[in-house]
C-alpha atoms as a PDB file:
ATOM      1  CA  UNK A   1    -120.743  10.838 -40.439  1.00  0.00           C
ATOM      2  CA  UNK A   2    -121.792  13.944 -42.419  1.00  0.00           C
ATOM      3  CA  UNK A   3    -120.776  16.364 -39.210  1.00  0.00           C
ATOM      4  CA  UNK A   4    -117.141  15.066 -39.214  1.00  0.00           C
ATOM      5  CA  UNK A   5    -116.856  15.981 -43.019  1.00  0.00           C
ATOM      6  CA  UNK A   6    -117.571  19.530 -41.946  1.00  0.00           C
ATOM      7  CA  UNK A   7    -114.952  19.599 -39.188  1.00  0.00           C
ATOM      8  CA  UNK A   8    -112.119  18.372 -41.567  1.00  0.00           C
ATOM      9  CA  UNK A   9    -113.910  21.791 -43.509  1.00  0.00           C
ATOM     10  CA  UNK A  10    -113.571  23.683 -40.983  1.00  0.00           C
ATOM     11  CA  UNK A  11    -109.930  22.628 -40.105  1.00  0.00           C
ATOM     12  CA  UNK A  12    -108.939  22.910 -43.696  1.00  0.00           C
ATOM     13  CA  UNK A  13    -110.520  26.865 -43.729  1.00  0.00           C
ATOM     14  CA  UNK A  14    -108.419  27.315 -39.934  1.00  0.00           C
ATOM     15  CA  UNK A  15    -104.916  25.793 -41.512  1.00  0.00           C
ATOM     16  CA  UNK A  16    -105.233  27.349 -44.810  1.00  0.00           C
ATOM     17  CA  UNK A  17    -105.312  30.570 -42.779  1.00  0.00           C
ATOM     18  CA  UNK A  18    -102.064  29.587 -40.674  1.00  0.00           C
ATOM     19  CA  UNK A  19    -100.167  28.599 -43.485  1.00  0.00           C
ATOM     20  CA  UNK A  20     -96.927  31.141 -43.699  1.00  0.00           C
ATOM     21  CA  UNK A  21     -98.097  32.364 -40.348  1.00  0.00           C
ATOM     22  CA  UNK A  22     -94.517  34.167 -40.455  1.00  0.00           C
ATOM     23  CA  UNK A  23     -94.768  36.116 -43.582  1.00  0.00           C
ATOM     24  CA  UNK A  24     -93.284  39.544 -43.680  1.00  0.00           C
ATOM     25  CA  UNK A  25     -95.591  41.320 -46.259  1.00  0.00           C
ATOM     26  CA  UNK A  26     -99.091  40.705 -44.960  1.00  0.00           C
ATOM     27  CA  UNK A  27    -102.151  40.444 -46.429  1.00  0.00           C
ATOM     28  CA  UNK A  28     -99.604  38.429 -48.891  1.00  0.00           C
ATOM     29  CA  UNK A  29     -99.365  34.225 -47.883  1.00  0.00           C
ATOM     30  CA  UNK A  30     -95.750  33.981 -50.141  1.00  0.00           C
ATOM     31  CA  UNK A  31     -93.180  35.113 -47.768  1.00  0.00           C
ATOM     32  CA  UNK A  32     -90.072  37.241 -48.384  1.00  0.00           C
ATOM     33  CA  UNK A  33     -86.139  37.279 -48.101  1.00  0.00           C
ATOM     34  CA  UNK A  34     -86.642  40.559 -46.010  1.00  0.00           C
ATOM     35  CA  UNK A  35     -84.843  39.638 -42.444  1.00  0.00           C
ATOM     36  CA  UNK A  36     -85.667  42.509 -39.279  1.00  0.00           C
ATOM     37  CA  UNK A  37     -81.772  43.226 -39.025  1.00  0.00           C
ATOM     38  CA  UNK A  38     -79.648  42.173 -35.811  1.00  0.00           C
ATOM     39  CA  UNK A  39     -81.389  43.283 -32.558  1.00  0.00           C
ATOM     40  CA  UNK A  40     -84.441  44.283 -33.897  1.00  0.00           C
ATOM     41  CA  UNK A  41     -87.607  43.188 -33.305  1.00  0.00           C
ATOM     42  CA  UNK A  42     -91.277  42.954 -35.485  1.00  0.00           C
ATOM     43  CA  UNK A  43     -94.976  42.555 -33.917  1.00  0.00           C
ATOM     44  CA  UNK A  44     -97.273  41.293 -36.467  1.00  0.00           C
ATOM     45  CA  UNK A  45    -101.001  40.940 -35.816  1.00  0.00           C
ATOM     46  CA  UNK A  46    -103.435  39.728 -38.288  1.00  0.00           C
ATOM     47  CA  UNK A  47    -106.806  38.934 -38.302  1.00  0.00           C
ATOM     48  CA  UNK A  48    -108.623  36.700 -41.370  1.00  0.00           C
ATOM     49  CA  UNK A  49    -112.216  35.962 -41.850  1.00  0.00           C
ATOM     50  CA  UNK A  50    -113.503  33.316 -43.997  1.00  0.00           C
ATOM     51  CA  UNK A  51    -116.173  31.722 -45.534  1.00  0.00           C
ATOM     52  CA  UNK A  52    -117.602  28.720 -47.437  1.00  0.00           C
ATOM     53  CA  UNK A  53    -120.462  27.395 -49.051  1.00  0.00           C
ATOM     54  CA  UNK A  54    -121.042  23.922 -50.299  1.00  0.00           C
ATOM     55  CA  UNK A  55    -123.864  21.225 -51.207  1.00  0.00           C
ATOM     56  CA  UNK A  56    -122.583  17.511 -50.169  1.00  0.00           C
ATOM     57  CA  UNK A  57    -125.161  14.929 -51.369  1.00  0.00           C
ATOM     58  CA  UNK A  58    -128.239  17.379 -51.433  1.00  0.00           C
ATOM     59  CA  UNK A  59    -127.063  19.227 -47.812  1.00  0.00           C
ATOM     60  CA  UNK A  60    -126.401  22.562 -47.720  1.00  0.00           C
ATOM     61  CA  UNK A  61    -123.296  23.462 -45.869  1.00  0.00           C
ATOM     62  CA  UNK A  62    -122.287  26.938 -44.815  1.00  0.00           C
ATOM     63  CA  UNK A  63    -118.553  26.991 -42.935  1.00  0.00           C
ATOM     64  CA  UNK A  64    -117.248  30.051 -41.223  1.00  0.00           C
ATOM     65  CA  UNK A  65    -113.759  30.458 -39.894  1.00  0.00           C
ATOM     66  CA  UNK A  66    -111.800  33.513 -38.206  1.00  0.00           C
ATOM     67  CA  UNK A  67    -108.275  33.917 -36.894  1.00  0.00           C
ATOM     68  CA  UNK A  68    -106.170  36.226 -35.237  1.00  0.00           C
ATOM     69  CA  UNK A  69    -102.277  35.803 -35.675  1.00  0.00           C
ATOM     70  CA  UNK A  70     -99.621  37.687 -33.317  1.00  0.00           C
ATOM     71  CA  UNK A  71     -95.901  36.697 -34.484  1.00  0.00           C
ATOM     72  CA  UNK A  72     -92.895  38.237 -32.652  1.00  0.00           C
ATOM     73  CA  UNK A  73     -89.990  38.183 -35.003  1.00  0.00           C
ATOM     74  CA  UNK A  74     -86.244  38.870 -33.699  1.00  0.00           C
ATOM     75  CA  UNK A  75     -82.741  39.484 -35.633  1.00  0.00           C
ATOM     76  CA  UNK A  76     -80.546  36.847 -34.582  1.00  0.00           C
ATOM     77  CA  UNK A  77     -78.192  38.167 -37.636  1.00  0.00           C
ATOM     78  CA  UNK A  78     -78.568  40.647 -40.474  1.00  0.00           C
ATOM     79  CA  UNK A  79     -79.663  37.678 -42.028  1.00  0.00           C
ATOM     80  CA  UNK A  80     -81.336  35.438 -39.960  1.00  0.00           C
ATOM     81  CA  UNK A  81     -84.610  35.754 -37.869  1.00  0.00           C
ATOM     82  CA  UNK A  82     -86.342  33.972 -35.351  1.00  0.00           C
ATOM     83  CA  UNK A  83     -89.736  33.571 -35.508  1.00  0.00           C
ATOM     84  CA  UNK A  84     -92.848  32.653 -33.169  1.00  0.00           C
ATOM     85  CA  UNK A  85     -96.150  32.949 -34.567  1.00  0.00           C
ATOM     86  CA  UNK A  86     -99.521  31.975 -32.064  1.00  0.00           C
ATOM     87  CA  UNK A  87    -102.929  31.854 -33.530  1.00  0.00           C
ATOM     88  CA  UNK A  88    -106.351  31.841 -32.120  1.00  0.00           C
ATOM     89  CA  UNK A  89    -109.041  30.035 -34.191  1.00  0.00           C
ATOM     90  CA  UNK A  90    -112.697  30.091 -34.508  1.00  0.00           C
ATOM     91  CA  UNK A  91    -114.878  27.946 -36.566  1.00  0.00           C
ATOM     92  CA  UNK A  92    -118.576  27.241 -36.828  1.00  0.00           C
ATOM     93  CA  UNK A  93    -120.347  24.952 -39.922  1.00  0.00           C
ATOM     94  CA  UNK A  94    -124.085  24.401 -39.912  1.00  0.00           C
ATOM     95  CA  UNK A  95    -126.101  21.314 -42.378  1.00  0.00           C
ATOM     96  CA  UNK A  96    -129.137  23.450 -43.185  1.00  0.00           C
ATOM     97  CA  UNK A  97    -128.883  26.049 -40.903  1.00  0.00           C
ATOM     98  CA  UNK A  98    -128.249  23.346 -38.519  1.00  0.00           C
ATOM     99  CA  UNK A  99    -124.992  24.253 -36.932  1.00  0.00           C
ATOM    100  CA  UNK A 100    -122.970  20.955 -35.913  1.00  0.00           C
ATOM    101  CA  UNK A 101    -119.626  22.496 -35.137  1.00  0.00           C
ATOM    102  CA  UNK A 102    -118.639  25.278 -33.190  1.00  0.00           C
ATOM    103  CA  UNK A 103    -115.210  25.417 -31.459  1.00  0.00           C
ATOM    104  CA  UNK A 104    -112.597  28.526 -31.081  1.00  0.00           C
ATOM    105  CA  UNK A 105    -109.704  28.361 -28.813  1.00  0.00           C
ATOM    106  CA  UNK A 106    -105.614  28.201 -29.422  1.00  0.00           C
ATOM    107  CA  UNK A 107    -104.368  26.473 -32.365  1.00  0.00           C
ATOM    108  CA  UNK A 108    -100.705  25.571 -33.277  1.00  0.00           C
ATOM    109  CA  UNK A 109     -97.985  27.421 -32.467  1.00  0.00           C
ATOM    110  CA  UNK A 110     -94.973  27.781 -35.218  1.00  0.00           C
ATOM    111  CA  UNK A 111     -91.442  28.015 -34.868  1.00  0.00           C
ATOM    112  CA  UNK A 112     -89.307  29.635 -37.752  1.00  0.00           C
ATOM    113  CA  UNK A 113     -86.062  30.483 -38.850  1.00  0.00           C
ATOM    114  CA  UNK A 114     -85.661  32.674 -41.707  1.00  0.00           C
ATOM    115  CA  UNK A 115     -82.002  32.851 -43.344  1.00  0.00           C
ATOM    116  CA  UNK A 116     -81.307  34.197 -46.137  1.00  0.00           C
ATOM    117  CA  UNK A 117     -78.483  33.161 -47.744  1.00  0.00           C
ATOM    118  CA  UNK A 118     -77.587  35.006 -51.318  1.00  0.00           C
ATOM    119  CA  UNK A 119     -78.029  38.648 -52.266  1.00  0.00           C
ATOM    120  CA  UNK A 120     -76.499  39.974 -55.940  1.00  0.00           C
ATOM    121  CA  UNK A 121     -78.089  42.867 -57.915  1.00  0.00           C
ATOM    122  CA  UNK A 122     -81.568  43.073 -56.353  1.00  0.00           C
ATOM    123  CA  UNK A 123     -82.226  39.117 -56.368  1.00  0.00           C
ATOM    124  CA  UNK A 124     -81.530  36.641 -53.215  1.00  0.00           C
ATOM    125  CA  UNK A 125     -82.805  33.490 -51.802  1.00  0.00           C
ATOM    126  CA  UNK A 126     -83.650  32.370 -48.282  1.00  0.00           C
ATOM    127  CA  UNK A 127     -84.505  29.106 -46.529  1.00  0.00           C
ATOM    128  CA  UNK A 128     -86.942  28.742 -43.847  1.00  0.00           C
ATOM    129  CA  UNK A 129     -87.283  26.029 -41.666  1.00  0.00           C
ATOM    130  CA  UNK A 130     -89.682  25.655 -39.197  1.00  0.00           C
ATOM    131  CA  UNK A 131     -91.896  23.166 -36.463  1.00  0.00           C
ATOM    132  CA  UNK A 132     -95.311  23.404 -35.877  1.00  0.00           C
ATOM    133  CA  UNK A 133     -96.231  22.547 -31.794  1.00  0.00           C
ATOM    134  CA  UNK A 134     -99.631  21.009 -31.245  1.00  0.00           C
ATOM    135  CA  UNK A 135    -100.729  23.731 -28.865  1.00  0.00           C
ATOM    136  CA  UNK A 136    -104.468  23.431 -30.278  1.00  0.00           C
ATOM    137  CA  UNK A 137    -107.365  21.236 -29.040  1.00  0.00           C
ATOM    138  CA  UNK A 138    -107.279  18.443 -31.962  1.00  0.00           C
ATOM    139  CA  UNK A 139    -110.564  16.830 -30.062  1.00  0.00           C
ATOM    140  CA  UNK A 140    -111.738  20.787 -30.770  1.00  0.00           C
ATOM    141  CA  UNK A 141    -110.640  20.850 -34.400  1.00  0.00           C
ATOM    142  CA  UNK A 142    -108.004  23.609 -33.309  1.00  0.00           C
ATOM    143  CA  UNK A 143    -104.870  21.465 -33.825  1.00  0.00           C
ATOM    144  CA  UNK A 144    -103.138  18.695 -35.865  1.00  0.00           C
ATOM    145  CA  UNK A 145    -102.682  16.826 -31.967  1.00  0.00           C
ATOM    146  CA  UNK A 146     -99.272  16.024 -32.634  1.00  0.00           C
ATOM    147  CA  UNK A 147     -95.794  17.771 -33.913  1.00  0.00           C
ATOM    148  CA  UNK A 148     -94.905  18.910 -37.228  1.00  0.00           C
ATOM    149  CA  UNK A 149     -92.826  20.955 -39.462  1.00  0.00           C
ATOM    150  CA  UNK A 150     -92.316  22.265 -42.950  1.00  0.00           C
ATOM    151  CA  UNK A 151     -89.469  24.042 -44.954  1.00  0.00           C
ATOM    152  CA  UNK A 152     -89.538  26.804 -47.262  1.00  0.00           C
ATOM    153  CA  UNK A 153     -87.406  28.198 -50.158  1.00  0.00           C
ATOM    154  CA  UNK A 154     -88.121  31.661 -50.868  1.00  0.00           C
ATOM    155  CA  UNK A 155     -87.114  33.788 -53.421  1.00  0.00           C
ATOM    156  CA  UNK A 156     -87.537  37.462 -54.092  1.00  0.00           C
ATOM    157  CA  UNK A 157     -86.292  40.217 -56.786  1.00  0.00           C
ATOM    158  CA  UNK A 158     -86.602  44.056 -56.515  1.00  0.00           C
ATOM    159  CA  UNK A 159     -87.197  45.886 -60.129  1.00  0.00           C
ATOM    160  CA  UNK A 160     -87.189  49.407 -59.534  1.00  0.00           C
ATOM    161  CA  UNK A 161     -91.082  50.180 -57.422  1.00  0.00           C
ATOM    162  CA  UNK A 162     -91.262  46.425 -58.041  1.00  0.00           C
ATOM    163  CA  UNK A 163     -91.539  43.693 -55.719  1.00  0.00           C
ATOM    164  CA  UNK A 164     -91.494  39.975 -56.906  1.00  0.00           C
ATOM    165  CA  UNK A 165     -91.600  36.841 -54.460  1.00  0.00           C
ATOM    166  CA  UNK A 166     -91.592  33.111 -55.136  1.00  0.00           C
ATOM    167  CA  UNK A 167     -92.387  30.424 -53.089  1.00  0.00           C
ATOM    168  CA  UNK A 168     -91.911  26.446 -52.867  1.00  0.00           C
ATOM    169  CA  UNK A 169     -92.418  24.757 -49.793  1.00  0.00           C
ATOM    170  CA  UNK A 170     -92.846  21.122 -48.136  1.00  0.00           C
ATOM    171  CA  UNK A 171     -94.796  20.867 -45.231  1.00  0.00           C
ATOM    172  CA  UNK A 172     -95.088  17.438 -43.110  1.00  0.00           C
ATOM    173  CA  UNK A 173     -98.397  17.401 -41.871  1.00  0.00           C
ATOM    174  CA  UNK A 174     -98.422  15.100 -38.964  1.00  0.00           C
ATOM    175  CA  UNK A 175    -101.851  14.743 -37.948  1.00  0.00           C
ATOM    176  CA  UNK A 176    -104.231  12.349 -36.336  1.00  0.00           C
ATOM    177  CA  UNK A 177    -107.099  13.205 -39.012  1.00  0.00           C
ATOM    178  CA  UNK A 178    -105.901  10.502 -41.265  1.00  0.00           C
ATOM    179  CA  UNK A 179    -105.236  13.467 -43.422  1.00  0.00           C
ATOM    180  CA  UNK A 180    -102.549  13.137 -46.015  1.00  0.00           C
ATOM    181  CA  UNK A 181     -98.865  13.901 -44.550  1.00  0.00           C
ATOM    182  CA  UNK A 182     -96.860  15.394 -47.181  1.00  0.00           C
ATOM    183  CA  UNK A 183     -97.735  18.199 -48.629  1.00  0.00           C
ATOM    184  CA  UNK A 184     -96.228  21.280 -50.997  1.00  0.00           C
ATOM    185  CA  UNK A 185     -96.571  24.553 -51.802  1.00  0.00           C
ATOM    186  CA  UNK A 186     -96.082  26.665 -54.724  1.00  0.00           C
ATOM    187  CA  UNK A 187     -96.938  30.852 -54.908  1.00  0.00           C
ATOM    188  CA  UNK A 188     -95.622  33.314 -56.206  1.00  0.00           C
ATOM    189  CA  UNK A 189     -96.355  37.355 -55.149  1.00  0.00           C
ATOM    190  CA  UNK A 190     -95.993  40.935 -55.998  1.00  0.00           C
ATOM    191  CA  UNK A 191     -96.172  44.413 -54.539  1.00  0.00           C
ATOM    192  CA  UNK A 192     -95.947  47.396 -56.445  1.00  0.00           C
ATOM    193  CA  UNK A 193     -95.553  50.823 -54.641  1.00  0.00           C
ATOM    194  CA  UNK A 194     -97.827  53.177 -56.633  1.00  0.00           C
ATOM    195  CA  UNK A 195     -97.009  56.252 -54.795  1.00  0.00           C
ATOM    196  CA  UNK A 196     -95.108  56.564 -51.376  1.00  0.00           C
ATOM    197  CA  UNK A 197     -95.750  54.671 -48.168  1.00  0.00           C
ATOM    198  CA  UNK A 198     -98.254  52.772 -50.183  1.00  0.00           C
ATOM    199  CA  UNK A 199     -98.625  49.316 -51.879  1.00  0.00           C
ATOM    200  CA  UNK A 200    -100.727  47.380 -54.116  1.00  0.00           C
ATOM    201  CA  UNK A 201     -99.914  43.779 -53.438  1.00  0.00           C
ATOM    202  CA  UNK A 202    -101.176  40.377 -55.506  1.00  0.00           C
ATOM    203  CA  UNK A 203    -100.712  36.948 -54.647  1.00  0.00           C
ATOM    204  CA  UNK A 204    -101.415  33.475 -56.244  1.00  0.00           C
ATOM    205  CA  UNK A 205    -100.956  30.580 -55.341  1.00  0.00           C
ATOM    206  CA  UNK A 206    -101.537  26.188 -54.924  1.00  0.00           C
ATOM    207  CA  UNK A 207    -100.669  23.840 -52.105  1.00  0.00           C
ATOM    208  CA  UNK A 208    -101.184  19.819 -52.121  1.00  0.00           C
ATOM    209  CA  UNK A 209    -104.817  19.005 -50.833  1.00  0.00           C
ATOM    210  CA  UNK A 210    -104.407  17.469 -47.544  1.00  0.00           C
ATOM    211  CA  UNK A 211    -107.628  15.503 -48.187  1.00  0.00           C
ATOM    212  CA  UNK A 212    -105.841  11.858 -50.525  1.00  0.00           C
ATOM    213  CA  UNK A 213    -109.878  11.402 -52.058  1.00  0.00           C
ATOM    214  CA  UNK A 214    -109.829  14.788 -53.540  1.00  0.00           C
ATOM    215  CA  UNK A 215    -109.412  15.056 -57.132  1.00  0.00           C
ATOM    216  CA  UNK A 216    -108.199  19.067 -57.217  1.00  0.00           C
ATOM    217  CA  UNK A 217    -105.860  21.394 -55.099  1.00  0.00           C
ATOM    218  CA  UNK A 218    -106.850  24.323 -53.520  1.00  0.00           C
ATOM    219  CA  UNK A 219    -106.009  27.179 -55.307  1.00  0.00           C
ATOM    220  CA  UNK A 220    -106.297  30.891 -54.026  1.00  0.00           C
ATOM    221  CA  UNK A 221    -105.879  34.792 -55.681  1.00  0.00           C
ATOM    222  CA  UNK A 222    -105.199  37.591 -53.124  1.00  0.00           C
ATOM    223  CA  UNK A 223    -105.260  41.462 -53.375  1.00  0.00           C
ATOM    224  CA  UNK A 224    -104.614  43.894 -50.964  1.00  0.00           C
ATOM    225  CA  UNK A 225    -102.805  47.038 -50.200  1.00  0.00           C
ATOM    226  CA  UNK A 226    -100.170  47.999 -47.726  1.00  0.00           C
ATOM    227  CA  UNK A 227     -99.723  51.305 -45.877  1.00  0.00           C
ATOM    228  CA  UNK A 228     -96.537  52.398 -44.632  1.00  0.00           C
ATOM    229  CA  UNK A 229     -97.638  54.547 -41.737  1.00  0.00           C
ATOM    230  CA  UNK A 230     -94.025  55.385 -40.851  1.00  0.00           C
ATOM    231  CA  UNK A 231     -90.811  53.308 -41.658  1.00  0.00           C
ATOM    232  CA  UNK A 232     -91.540  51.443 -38.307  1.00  0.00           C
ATOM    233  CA  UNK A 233     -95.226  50.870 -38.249  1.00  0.00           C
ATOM    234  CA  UNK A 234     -97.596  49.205 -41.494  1.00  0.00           C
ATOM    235  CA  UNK A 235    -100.728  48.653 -41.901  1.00  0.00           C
ATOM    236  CA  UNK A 236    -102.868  46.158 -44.261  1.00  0.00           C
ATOM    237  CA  UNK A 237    -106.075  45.201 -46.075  1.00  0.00           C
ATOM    238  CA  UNK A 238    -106.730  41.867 -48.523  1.00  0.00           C
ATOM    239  CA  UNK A 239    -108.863  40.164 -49.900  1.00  0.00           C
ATOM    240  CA  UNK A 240    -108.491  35.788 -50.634  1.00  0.00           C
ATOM    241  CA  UNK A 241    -110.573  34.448 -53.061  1.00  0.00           C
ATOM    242  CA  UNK A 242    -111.035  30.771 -53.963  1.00  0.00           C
ATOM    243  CA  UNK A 243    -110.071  29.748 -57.455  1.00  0.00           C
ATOM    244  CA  UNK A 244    -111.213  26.164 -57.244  1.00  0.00           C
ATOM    245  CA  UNK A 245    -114.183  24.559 -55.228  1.00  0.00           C
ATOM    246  CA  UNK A 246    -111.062  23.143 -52.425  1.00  0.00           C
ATOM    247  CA  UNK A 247    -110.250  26.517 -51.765  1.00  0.00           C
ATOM    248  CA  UNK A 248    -112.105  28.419 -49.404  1.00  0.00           C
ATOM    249  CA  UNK A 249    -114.572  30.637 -51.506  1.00  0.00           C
ATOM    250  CA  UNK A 250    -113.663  34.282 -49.873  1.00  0.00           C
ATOM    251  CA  UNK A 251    -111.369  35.503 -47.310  1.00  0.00           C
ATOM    252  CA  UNK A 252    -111.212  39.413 -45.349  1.00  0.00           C
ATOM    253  CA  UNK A 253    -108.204  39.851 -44.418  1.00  0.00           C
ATOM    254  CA  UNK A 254    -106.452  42.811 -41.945  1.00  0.00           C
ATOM    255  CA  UNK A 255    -103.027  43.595 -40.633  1.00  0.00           C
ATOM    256  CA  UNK A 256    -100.615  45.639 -38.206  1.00  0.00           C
ATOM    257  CA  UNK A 257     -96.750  45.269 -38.549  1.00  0.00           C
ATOM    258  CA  UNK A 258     -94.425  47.523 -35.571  1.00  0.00           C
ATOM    259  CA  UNK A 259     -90.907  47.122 -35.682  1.00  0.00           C
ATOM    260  CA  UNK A 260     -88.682  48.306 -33.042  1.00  0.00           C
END
């Protein structure tokens, strides 16, 4: 049926928008090797718009998705945080400008650890592990409706105002969607502060389509900038585009970051 084509759209714009719901550098998706320090704590909350346009056998289909992200990240170690990350989704698709889906509610809530585990001359590397709960509605579209999990290898090296991040991640995506399972991930990121308290940041990247009857992989470019209000509180705009038809076409994207 045409309308479930547009819910797997719709899930695909919410989950593309969850994916590295724990990263520290938002509007960036590629995370970095930056911990909080022991005792300390981060609030993140991030909000992401998106939209998408396609035309499936002659029907024009318009998708719209938002979320808004709060993850609460504590310093286990110097090196090591715990993460929890809690999104709430919204999603609406009409079949000329007849809307068959409109859900919001909860979706899945992620559990991360982020250790880093090497640090010479500017350059280290960090693993993160993490589950994903099915908190989310799956009969809604809000959630994969069962448990899952994904691990990450991050990477990052600091050249003077330079900030460079690599990412390459495997992500078991248990779902009852008949979606495929196993996917990866591969970005890579940048942030470069042009003057102080304030970054330009640029991010590219391609994960596995989760969809086994597609021929391409989504494929997205972000800018943005980040504002440093003080060393304790950030702030954040971006922009997501779509390089490829699987990738949603456009993204808005806004941040705040305390620490404490």
């Amino acid at each position: 049926m045409k309308w479930q084509r547009f819910t797997v759209a719709i899930l695909c714009l919410a989950f593309m928008m969850m994916a590295g719901s724990a990263r520290a550098a938002h509007p960036l998706i590629t995370d970095d090797t930056g911990t909080q320090g022991k005792g300390k704590f981060q609030l993140e909350m991030t909000a992401q718009y998106a939209w998408d346009r396609e035309n499936i056998e002659g029907v024009s289909v318009k998708a719209e998705a938002a979320e808004a992200t709060a993850a609460l990240s504590y310093g286990i170690a110097d090196n090591v945080d715990l993460v929890l990350a809690l999104p709430y989704l919204w999603g609406k698709a009409k079949e000329d400008n007849m809307t068959v889906y409109d859900e919001n509610g909860f979706g899945d809530a992620a559990l991360e650890v982020k250790m880093r585990f090497f640090e010479k001359e500017g350059f280290s590397l960090a693993l993160k592990p993490g589950m994903i709960f099915p908190t989310g509605n799956d009969n809604k579209g809000l959630g994969a409706g069962t448990l899952g999990g994904h691990l990450f290898l991050i990477a990052s090296r600091e050249i003077g105002a330079w900030e460079l991040h690599a990412n390459l991640g495997y992500i078991r995506n248990e779902n009852d969607a008949d979606e495929r399972k196993d996917i990866w991930h591969a970005s890579v990121a940048a942030t470069w502060e042009i003057m102080e308290n304030l970054k330009l940041a640029a991010n590219a990247g391609i994960e596995r389509n989760p969809d086994d009857q597609a021929k391409y992989d989504p494929a997205f470019l972000i800018g943005g900038i980040i504002y440093s209000i003080n060393e304790n509180i950030d702030i954040d705009l971006g922009v997501k585009y779509g390089l490829n038809k699987p990738e949603t076409d456009i993204s808005a994207m806004a941040g705040l970051a305390f620490r404490f």
